[in-house]
Every structure is written in structure tokens, then in C-alpha cells.
N, C-alpha and C. Protein backbone atom coordinates (compact mmCIF):
# COMPACT_ATOMS: atom_id res chain seq x y z
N UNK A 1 -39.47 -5.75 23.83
CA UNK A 1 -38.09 -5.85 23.38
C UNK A 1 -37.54 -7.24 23.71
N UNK A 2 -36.77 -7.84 22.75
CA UNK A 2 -36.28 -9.26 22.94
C UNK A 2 -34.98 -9.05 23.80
N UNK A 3 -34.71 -9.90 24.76
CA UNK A 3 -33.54 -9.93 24.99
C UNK A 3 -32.08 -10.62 24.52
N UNK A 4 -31.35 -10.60 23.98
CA UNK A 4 -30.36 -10.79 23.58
C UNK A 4 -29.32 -12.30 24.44
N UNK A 5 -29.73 -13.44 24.49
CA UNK A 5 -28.58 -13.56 25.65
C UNK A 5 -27.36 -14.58 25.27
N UNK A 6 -26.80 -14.52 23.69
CA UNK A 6 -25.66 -15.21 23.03
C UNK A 6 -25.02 -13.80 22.66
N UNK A 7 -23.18 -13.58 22.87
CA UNK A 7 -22.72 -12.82 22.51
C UNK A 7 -21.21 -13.41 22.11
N UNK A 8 -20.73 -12.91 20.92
CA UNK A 8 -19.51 -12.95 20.88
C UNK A 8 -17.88 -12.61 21.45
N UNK A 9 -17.39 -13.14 22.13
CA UNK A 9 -16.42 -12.57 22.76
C UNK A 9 -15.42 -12.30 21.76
N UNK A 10 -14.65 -11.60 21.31
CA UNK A 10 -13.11 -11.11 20.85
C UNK A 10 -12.15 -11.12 21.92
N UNK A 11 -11.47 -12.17 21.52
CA UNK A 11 -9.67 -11.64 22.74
C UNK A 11 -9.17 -10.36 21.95
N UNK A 12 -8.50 -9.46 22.63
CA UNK A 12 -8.24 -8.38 21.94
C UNK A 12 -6.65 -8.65 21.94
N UNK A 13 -6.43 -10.05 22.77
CA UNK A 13 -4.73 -10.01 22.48
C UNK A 13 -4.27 -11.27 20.94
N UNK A 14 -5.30 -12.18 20.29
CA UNK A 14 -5.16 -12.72 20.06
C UNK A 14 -5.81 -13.15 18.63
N UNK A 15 -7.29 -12.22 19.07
CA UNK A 15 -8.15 -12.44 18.24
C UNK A 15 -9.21 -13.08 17.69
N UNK A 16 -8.89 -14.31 18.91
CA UNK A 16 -10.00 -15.30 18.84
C UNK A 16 -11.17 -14.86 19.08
N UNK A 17 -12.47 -15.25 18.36
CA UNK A 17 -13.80 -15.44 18.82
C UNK A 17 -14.45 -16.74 19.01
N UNK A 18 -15.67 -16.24 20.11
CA UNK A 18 -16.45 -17.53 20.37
C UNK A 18 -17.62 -16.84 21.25
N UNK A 19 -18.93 -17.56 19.94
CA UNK A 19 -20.26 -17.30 20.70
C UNK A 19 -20.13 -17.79 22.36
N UNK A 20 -20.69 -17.42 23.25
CA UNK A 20 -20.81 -17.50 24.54
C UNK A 20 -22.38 -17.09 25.21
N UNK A 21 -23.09 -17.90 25.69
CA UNK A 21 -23.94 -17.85 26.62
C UNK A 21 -23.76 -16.52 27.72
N UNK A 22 -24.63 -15.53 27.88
CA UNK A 22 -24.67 -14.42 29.13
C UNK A 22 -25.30 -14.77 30.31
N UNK A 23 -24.94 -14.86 31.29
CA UNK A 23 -25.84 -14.90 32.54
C UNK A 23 -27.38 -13.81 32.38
N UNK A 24 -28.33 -14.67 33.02
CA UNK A 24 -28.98 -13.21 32.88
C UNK A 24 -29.44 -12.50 34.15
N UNK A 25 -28.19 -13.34 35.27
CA UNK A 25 -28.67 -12.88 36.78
C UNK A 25 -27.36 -12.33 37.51
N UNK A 26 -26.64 -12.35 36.29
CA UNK A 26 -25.02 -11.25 37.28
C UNK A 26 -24.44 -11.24 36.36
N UNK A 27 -23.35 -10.80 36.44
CA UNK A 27 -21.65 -10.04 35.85
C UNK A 27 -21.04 -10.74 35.32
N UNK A 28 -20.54 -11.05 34.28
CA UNK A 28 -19.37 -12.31 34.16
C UNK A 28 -18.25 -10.70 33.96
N UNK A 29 -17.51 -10.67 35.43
CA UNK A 29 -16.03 -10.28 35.23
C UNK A 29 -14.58 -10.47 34.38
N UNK A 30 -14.82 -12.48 34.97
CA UNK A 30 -13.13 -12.66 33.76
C UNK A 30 -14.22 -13.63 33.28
N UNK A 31 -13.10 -13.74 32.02
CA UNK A 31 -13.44 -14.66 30.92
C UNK A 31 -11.71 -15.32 30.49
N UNK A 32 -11.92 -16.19 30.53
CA UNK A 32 -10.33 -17.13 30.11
C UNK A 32 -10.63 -17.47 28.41
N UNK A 33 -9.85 -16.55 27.62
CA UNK A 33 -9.59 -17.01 26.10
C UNK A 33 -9.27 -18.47 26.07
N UNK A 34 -9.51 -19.07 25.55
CA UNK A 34 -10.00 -20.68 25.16
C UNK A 34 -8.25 -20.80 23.95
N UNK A 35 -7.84 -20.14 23.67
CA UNK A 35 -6.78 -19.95 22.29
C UNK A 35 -5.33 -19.91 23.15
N UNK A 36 -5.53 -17.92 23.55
CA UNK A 36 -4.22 -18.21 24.30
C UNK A 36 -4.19 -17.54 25.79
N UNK A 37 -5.37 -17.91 26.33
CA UNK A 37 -5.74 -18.15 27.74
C UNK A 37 -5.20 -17.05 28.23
N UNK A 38 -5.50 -15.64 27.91
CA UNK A 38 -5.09 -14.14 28.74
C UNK A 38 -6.98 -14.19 29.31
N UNK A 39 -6.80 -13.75 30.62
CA UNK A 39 -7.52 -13.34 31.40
C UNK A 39 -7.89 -12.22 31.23
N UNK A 40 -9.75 -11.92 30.35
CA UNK A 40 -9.95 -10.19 30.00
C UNK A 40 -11.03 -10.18 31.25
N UNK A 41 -10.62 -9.00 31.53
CA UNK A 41 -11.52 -7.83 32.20
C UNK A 41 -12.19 -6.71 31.84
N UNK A 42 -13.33 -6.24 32.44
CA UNK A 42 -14.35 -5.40 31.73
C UNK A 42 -13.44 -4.35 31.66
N UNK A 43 -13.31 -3.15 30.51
CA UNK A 43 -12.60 -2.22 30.42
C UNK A 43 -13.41 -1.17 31.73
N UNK A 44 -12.47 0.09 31.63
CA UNK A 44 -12.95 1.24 32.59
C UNK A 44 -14.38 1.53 32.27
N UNK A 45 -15.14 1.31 33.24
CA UNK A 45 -16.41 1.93 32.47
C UNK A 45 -17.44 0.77 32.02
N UNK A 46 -16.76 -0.30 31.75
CA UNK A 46 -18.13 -1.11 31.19
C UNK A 46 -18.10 -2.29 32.71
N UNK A 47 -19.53 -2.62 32.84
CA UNK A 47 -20.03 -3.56 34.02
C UNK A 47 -19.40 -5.26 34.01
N UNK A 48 -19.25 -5.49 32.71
CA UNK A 48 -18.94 -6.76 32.34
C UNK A 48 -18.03 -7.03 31.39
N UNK A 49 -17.86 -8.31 31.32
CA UNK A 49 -17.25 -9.03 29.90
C UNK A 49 -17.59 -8.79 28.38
N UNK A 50 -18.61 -8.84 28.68
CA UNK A 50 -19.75 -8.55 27.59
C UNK A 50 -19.73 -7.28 26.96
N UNK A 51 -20.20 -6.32 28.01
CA UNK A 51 -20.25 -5.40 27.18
C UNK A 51 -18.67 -4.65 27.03
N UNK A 52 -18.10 -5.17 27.63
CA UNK A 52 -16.42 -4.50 26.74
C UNK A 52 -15.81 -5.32 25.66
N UNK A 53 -16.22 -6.78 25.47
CA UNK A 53 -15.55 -7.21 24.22
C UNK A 53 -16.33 -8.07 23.77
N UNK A 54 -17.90 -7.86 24.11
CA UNK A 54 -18.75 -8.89 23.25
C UNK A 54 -19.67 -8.21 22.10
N UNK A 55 -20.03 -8.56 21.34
CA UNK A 55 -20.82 -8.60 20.04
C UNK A 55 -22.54 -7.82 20.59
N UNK A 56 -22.84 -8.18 21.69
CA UNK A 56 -23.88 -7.96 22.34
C UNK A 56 -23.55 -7.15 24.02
N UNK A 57 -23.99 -6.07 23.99
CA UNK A 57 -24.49 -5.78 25.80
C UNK A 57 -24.76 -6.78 26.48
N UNK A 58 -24.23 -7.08 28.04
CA UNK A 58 -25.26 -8.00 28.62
C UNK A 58 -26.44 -7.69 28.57
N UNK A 59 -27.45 -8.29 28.99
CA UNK A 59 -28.94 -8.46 28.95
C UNK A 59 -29.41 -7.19 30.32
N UNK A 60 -28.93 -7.15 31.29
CA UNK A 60 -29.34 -6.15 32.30
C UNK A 60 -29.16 -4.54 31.28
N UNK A 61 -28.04 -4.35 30.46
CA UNK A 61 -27.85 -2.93 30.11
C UNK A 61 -28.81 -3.25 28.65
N UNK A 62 -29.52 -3.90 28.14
CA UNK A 62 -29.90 -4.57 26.53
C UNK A 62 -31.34 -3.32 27.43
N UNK A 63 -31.51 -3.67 28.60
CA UNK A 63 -33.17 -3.33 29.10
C UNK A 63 -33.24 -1.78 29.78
N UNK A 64 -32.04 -1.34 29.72
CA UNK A 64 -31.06 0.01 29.97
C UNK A 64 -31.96 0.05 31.54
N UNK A 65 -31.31 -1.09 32.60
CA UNK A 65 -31.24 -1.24 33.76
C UNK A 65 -30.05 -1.48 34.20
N UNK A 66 -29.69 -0.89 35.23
CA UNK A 66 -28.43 -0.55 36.23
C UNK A 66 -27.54 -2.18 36.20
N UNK A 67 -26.43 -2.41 35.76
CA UNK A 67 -25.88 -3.81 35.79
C UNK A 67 -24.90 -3.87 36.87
N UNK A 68 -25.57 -5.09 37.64
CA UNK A 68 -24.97 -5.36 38.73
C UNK A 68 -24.87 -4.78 40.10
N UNK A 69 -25.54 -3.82 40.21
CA UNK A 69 -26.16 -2.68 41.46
C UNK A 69 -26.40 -3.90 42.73
């Protein structure tokens, strides 16, 4: 299985997108919108940035291994 590690972020206040690079050795928590700079956080439930408002899972859940344990 390939791993995935470019994902799209969506601001959900604004709308902006932008491909983004994933770590493939931890969490990215906040992410600062580049447009109109609201600070997102992983929703209830998801480990990261990524997988609550990116285009792609991070790479730890892509391999359906525990993210961030």
C-alpha cells in the first residue's frame, strides 16, 4: 500500500485550500489558515489536522495504525 503524504487542507471558516506536506512521525494539531488566519483543530474524534479537514488521512491512520499513541 502507498502511502499518501500531500493533503489538502479546507478552512471551514473561509474556505481556503492548500496542498500541505504531512508529517510522517507525529500529529500536526493546529494549522494557521494562510487567508484568514483562524486557528483549526482536529475535530472530536479525529487525531489530527489532517484527518478532520484534509483531502487525505494522515499517513499513521492511511496504514490503519493507532495515531499518535
Amino acid at each position: 500500500m502507498d502511502i499518501l503524504t500531500a493533503s489538502t487542507i479546507t478552512c471551514p471558516e473561509c474556505g481556503h485550500a492548500k496542498e500541505e506536506e504531512m508529517p510522517t512521525n507525529a500529529c500536526q494539531y493546529f494549522y494557521e489558515c494562510e487567508n484568514c488566519h483562524t486557528v483549526l483543530k482536529p475535530l472530536q474524534g479525529d487525531c489530527c489536522v489532517f484527518c478532520s479537514y484534509g483531502t487525505v488521512k494522515c499517513p499513521p491512520i492511511q496504514q490503519d495504525k493507532p495515531c499518535c499513541a
